[in-house]
Protein backbone atom coordinates (compact mmCIF):
# COMPACT_ATOMS: atom_id res chain seq x y z
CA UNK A 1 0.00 0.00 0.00
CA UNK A 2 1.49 3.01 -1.00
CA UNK A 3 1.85 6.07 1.40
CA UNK A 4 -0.40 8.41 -0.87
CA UNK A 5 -3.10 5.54 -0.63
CA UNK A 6 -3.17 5.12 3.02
CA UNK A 7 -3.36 8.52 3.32
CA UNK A 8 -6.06 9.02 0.96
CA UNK A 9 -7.98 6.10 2.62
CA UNK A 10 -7.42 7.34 6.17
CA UNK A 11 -8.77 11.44 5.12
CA UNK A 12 -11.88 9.33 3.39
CA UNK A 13 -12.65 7.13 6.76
CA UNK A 14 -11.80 10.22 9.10
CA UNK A 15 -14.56 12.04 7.04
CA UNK A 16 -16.92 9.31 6.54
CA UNK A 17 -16.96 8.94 10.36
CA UNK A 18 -17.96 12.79 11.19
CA UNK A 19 -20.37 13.07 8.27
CA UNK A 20 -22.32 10.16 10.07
CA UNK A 21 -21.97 11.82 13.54
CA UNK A 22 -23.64 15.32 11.78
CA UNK A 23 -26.56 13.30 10.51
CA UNK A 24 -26.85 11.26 13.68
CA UNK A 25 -28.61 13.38 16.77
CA UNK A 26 -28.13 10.96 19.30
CA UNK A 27 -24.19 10.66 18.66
CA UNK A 28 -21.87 12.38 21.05
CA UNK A 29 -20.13 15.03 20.42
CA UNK A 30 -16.33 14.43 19.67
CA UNK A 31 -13.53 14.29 22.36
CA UNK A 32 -10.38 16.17 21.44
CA UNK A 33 -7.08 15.28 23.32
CA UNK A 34 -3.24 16.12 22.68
CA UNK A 35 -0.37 15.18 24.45
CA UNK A 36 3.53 15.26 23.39
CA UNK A 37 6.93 15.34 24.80
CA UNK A 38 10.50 16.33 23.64
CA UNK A 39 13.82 14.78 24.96
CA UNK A 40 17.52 16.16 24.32
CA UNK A 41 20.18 14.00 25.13
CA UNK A 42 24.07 13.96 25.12
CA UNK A 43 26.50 10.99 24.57
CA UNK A 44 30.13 10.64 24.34
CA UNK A 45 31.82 7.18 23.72
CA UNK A 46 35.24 6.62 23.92
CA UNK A 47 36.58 3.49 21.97
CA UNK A 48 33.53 1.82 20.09
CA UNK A 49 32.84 -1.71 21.76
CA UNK A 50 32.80 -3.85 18.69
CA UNK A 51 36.21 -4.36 17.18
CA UNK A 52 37.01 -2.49 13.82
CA UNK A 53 39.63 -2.07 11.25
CA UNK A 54 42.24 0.99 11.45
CA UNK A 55 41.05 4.56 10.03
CA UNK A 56 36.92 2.82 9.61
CA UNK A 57 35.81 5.02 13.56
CA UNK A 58 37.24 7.90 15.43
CA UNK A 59 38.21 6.59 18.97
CA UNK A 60 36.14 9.35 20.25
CA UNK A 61 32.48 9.99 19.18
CA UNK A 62 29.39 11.91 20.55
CA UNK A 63 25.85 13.03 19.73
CA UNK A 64 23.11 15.22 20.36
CA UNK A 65 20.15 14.64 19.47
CA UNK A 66 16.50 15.47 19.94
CA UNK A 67 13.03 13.67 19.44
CA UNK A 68 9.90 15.07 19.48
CA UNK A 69 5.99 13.04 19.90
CA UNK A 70 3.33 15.27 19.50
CA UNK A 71 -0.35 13.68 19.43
CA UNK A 72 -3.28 14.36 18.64
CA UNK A 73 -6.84 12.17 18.78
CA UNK A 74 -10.59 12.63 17.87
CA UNK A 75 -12.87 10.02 19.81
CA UNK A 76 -16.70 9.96 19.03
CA UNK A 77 -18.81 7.33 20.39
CA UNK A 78 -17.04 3.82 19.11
CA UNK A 79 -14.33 5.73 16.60
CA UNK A 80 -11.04 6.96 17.26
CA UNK A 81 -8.91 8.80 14.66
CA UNK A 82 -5.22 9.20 16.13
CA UNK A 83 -2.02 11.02 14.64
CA UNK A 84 1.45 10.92 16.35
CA UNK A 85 4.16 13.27 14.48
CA UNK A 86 8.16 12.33 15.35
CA UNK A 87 10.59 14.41 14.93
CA UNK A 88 14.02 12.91 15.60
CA UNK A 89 17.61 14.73 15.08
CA UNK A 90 20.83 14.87 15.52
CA UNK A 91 23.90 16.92 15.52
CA UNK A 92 27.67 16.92 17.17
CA UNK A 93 28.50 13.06 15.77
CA UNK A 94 31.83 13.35 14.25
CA UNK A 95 30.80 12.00 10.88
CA UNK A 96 29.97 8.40 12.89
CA UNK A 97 29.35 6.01 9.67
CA UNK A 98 26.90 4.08 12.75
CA UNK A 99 24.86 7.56 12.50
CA UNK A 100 21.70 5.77 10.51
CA UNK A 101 17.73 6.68 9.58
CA UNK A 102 17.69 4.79 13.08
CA UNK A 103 18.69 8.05 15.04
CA UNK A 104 16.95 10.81 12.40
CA UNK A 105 13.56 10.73 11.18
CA UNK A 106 12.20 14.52 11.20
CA UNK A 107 8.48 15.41 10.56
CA UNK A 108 7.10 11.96 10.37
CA UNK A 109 4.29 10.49 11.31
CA UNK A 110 4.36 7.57 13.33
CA UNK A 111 1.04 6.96 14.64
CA UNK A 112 -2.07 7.51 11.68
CA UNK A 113 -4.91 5.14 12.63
CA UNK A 114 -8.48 5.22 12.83
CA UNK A 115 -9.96 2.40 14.86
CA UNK A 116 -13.69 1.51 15.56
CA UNK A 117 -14.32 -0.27 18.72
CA UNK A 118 -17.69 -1.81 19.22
CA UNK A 119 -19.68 -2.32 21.87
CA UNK A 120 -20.49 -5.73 24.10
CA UNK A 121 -18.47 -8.01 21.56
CA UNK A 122 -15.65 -10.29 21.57
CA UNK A 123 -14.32 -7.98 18.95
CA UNK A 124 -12.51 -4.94 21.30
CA UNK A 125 -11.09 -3.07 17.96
CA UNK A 126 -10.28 -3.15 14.15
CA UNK A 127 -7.41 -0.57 13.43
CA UNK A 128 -6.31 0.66 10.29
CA UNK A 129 -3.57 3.20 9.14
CA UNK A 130 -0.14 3.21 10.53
CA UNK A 131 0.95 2.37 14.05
CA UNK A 132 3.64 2.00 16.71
CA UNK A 133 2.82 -0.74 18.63
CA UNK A 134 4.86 -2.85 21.88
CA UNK A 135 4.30 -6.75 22.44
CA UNK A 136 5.02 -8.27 25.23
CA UNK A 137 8.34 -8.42 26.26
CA UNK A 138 9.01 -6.11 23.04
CA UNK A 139 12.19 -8.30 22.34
CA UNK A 140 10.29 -9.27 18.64
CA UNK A 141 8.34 -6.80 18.08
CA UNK A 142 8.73 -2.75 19.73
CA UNK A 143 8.26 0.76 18.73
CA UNK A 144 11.44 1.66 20.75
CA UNK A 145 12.23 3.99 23.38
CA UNK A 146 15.81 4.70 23.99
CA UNK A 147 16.36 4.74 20.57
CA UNK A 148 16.18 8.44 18.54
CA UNK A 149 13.53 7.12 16.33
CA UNK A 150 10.73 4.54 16.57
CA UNK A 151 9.74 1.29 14.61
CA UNK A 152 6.40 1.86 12.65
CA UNK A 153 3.80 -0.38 10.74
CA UNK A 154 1.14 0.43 8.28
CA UNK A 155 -1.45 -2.26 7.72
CA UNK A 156 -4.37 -3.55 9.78
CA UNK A 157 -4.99 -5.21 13.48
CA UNK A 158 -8.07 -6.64 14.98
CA UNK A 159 -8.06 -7.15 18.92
CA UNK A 160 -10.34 -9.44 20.63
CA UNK A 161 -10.81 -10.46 24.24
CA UNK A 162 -12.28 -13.77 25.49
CA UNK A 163 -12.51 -14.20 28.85
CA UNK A 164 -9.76 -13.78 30.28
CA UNK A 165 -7.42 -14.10 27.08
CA UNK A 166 -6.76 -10.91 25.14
CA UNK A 167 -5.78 -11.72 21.37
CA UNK A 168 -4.63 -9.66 18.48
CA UNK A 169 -4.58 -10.64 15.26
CA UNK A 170 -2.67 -8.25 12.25
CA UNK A 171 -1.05 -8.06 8.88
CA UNK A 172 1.61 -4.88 8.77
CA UNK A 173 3.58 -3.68 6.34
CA UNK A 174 7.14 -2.47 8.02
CA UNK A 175 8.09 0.99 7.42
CA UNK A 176 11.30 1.85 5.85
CA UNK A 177 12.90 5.65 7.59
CA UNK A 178 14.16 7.48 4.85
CA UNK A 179 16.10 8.94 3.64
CA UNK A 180 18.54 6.63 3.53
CA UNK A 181 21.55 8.28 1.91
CA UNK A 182 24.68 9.14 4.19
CA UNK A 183 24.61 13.00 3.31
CA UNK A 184 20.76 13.45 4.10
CA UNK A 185 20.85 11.84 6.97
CA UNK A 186 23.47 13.68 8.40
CA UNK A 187 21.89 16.92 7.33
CA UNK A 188 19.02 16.01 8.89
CA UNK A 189 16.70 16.27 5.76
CA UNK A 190 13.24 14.45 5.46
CA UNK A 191 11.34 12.25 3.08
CA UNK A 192 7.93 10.16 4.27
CA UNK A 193 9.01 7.08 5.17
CA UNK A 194 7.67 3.68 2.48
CA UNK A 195 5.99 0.48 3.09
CA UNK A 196 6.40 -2.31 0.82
CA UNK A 197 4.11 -4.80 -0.47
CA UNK A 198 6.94 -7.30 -0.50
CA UNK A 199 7.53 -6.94 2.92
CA UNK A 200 4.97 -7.52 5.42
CA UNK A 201 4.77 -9.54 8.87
CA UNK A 202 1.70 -10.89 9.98
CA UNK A 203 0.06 -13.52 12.61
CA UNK A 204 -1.04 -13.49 16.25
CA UNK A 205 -0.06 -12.32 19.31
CA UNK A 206 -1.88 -13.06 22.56
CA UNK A 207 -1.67 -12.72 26.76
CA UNK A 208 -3.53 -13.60 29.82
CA UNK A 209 -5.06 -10.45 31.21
CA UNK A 210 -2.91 -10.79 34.30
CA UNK A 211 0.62 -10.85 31.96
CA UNK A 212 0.96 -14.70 33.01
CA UNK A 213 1.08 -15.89 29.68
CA UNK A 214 2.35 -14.49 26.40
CA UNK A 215 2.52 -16.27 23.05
CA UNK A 216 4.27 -14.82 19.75
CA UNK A 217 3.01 -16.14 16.17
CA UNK A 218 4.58 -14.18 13.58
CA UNK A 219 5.53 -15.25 9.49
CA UNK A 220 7.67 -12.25 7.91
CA UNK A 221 8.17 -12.54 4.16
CA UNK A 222 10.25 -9.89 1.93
CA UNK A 223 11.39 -10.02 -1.25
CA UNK A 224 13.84 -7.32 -2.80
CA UNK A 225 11.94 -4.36 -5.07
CA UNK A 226 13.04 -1.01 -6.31
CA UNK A 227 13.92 0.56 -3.27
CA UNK A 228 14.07 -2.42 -1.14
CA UNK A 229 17.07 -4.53 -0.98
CA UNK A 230 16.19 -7.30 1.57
CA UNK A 231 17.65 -10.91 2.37
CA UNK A 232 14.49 -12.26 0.83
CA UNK A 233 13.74 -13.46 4.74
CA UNK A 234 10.80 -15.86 4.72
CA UNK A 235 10.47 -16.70 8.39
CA UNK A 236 8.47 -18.35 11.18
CA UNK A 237 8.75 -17.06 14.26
CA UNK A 238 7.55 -18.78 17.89
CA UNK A 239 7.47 -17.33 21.15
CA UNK A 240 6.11 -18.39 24.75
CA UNK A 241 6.64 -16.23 27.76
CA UNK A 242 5.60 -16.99 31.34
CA UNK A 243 5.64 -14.83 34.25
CA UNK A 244 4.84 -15.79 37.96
CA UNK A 245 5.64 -15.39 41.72
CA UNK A 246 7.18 -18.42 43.50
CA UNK A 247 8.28 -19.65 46.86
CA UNK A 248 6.23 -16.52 48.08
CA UNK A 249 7.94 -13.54 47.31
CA UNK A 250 10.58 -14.28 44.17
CA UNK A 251 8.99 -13.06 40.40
CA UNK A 252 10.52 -15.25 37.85
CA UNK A 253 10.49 -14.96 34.42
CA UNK A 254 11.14 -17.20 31.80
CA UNK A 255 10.71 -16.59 27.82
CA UNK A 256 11.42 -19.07 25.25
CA UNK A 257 11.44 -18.25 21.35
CA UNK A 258 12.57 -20.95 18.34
CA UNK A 259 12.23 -19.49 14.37
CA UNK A 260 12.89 -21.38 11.16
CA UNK A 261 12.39 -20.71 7.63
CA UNK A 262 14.53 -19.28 4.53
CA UNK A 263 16.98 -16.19 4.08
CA UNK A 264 20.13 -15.13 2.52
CA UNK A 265 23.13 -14.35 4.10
CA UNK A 266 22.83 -10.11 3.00
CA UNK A 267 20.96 -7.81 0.91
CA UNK A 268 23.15 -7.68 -2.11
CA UNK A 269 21.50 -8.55 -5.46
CA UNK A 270 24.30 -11.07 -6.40
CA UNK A 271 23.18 -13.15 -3.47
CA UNK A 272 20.56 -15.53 -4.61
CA UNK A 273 21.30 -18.63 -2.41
CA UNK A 274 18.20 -19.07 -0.48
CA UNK A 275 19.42 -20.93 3.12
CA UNK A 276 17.85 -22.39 6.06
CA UNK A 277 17.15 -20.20 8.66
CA UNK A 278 17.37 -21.73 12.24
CA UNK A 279 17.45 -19.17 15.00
CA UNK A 280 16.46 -20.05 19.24
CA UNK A 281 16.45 -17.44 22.08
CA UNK A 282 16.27 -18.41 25.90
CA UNK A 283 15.65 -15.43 28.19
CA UNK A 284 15.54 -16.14 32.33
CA UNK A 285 15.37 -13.98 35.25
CA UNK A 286 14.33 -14.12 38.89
CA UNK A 287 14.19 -11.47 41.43
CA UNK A 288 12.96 -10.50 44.66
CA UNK A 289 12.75 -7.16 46.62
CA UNK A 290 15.26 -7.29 48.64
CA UNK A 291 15.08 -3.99 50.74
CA UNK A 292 11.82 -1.76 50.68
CA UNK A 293 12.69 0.55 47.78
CA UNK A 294 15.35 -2.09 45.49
CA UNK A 295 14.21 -4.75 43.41
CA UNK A 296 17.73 -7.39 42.67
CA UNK A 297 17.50 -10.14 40.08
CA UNK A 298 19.46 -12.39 38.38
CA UNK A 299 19.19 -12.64 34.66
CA UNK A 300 20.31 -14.91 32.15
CA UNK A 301 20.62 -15.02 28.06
CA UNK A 302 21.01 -17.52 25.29
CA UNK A 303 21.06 -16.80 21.63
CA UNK A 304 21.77 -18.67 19.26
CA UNK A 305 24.90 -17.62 16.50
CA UNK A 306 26.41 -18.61 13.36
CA UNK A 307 30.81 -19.27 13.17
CA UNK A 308 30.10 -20.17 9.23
CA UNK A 309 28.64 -18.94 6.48
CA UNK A 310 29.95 -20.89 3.52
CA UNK A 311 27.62 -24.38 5.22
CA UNK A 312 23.72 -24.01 4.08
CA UNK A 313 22.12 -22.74 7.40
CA UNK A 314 21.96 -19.38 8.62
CA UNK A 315 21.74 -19.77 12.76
CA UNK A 316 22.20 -16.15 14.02
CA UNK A 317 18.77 -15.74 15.92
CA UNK A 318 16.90 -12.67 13.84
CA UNK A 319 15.26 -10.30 16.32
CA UNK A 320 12.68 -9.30 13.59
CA UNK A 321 11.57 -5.28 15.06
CA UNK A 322 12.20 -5.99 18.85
CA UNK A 323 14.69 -4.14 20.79
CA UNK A 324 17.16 -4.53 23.34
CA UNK A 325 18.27 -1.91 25.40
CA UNK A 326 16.62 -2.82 28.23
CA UNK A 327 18.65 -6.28 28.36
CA UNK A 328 22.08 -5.76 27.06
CA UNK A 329 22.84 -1.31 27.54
CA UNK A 330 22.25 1.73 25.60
CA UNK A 331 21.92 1.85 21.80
CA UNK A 332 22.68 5.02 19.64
CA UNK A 333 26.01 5.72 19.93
CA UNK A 334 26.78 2.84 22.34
CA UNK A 335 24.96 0.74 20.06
CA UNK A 336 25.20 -2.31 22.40
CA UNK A 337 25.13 -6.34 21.67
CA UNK A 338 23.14 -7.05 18.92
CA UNK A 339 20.54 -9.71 19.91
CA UNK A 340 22.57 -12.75 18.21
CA UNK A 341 25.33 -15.10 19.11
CA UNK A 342 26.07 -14.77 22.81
CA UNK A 343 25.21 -15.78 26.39
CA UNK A 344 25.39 -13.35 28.56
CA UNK A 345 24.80 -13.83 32.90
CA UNK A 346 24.06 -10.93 34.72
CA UNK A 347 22.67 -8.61 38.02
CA UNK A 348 20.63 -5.99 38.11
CA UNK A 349 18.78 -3.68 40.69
CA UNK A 350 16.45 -1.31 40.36
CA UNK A 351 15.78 1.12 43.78
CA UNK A 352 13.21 3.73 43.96
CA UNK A 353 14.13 5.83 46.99
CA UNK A 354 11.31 8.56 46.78
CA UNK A 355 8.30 8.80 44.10
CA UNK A 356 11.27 11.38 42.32
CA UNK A 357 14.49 9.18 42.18
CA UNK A 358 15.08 6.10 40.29
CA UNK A 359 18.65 4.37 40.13
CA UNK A 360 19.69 1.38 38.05
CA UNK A 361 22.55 -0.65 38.36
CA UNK A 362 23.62 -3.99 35.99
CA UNK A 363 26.53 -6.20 35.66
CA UNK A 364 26.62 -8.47 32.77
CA UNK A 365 29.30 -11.14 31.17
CA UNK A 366 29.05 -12.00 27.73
CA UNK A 367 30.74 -14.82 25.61
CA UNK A 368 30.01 -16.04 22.08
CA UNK A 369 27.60 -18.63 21.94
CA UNK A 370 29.59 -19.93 18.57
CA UNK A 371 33.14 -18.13 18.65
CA UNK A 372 34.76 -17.28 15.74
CA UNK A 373 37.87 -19.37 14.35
CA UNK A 374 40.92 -18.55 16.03
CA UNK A 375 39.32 -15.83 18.34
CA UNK A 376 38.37 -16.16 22.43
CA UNK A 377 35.24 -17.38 23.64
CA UNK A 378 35.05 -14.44 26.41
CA UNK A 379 33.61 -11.01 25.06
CA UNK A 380 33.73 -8.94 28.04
CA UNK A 381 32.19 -7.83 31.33
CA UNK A 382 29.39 -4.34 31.36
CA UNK A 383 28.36 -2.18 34.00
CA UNK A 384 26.16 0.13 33.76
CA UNK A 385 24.19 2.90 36.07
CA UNK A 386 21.35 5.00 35.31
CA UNK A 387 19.51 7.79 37.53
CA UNK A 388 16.49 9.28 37.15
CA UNK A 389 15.07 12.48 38.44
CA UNK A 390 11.71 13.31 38.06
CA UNK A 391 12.24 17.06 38.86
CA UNK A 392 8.85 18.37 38.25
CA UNK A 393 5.64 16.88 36.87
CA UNK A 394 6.45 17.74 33.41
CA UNK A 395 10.32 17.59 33.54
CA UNK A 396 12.62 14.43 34.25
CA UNK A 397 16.44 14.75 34.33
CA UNK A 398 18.33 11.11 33.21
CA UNK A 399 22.37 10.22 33.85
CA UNK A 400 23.71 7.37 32.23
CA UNK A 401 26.62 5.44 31.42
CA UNK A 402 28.21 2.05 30.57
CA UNK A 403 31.58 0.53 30.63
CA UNK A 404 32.97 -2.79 28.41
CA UNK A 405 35.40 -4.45 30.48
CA UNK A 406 36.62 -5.85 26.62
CA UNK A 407 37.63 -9.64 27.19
CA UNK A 408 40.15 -10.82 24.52
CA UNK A 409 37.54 -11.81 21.79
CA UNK A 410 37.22 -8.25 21.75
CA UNK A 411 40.39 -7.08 22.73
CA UNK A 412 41.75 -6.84 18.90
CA UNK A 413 41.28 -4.33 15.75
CA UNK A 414 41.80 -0.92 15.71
CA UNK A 415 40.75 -0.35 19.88
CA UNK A 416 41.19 -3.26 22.05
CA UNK A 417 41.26 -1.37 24.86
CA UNK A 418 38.02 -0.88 27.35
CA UNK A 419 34.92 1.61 25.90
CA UNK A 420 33.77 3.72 28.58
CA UNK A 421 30.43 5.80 27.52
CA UNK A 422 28.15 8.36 29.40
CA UNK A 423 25.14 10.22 28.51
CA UNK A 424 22.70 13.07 29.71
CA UNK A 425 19.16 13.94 29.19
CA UNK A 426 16.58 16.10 29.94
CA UNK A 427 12.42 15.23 28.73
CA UNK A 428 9.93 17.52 28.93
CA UNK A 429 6.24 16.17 28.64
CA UNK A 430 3.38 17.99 27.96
């Protein structure tokens, strides 16, 4: 569906639905509601984490950047029409070649739905338009948070509730941020993000109302198209999540995810070798308040890699649109693990000393969970802090940082030597 389209279908509904309300008396009269908020933040890494070749990063980097969410929503009776504009920038990054359409997206909007939600039915909603949308533990599917700019869908989603099961059902079309050129991007110029008819994920995803039970059913399918190079991914993905209090007092949690299906090892158009794809993720934790403001738990991760790509089966676990900072540190300029080929054991502790102050702490270990020929099994060791200050309603002050301990499979290319990063941020909501 092209962009035009949707929004040419979306203006027709959105006017469809108040023309009925003017020639129905007994309808209500519409609710108007906007909301928003804008963030600045500033990082500085020194040494990037991952190991590169001589002359390909600076040592040093940092960023500023900004995002702005302003929303906006009509409701009348059963029908909501919603629209959520991003603007995401960035300046100060020491032409980083990480710097992607993942950090700037300016004037875009993220949220364009109208849904109709009826009335004493199994049926809660039927959405159409584009959305940003979280699931579960968001590690598949996310619209982001730390991240500069968001994941976004167009398509359509039908929720239903059943007792005490709450099920959505959808077929999206991911967005792609453009532009996507180096220069543009860095300039922070603008162009509506695309959908693609050759891409689109689709399935079911469903919980207990309590958050006991969550189950991921997704199939994503690409194929390449002017303007689209893909690795013609044509995936199954599984997950089942289950969260619950035992022996009294300690919350465990416990998700397990298997995918299979076909891909290609990149996006070039020479590659036309279609391979098995065989990914697995194992996430654990349990935790337990442990003093009457600080939450400790342990945590645990297992993801499945690949150590060769000339056999015929791709094993790197795909993370489809999830994210990860909340497991494995800051993105952006950071960047952090990617969600493949590692196990990683950790701490972490979250204390809330006053309804104002929030302070996170984490340690984490990582090794490969398939090492490289000829390199070490042992990554590195991360801690990390953050503190949050919720200075006024509207106003909330953040301080951040993380440090890579490298172990020797990282201690090699052009910085083997330990990244320490920090970061600052102030959001305003309104």
């Amino acid at each position: 569906m092209s962009w035009n389209l949707l929004c040419k279908c979306l203006l027709l509904a959105a006017v469809s639905v108040i023309s009925a309300f003017q020639f129905n008396a007994k309808a209500a009269s519409p609710e108007f509601d906007w909301s928003g908020s804008w963030r600045l933040r500033f990082e500085s890494l020194n040494r990037p984490i991952f190991p590169v070749a001589p002359g390909t990063r600076n040592q040093h980097n940092q960023r500023l950047s900004s995002v702005l969410f302003v929303k906006g929503q009509v409701t009348m009776d059963n029908w909501n029409f919603t629209l959520e504009m991003q603007d995401a920038r960035a300046w100060l990054d020491n032409d980083d070649p990480t710097l992607t359409s993942s950090q700037i997206n300016t004037f875009e909007p993220v949220n364009l739905f109208v849904r109709y939600s009826p009335q004493d039915s199994v049926l809660k909603s039927v959405t159409v338009g584009r959305v940003a949308l979280d699931h579960g533990s968001r590690r598949l599917l996310a619209k982001a948070v730390y991240r500069n700019a968001i994941n976004s869908f167009q398509g359509i989603m039908a929720d239903w509730q059943s007792d005490d099961v709450q099920i959505r059902t959808f077929y999206l079309q991911p967005l792609s941020r453009l532009p996507t050129d180096r220069a543009l991007i860095d300039n922070n110029e603008r162009a509506f993000d695309k959908g693609f008819s050759e891409r689109r994920i689709f399935g079911v995803y469903a919980n207990t109302v309590d958050n006991m039970w969550r189950v991921h059913s997704y199939w994503l399918k690409e194929d390449d198209a002017p303007g689209l190079a893909t690795r013609n991914r044509n995936i199954f993905t599984m997950g089942f999540e289950y969260t619950d209090t035992i022996m009294e007092d300690w919350l465990a949690n416990i998700e397990m995810i298997g995918q299979q299906g076909r891909a290609r090892q990149t996006t070039s158009a020479s590659d036309t070798e279609d391979l098995d794809q065989r990914g697995w993720l194992i996430h654990g934790s349990l935790g337990q308040q442990i003093l009457g403001h600080t939450v400790l738990r342990a945590e645990i991760d297992l993801v499945s890699g690949d150590n060769d790509a000339s056999d015929d089966t791709i094993r790197n676990f795909d993370h489809l649109y999830g994210v990860r900072r909340f497991d494995y540190g800051p993105t952006d300029v950071y960047q952090a693990l990617p969600r493949r080929n590692f196990v990683a054991v950790g701490a972490r502790s979250v204390s809330k000393f006053t309804p104002k102050h929030n302070l996170m702490l984490s340690y984490k270990s990582f090794w490969y969970q398939k090492r490289p020929d000829g390199i070490d099994n042992f990554i590195g060791n991360q801690v990390e802090a953050r503190l949050r200050w919720q200075a006024t309603k509207a106003v909330r002050l953040e301080l951040g940082g993380a440090v890579l301990f490298k172990g020797e499979g990282f201690e090699r290319g052009a910085y083997p030597d330990d990244s320490l990063y920090g970061y600052t941020a102030l959001k305003y909501t309104f």
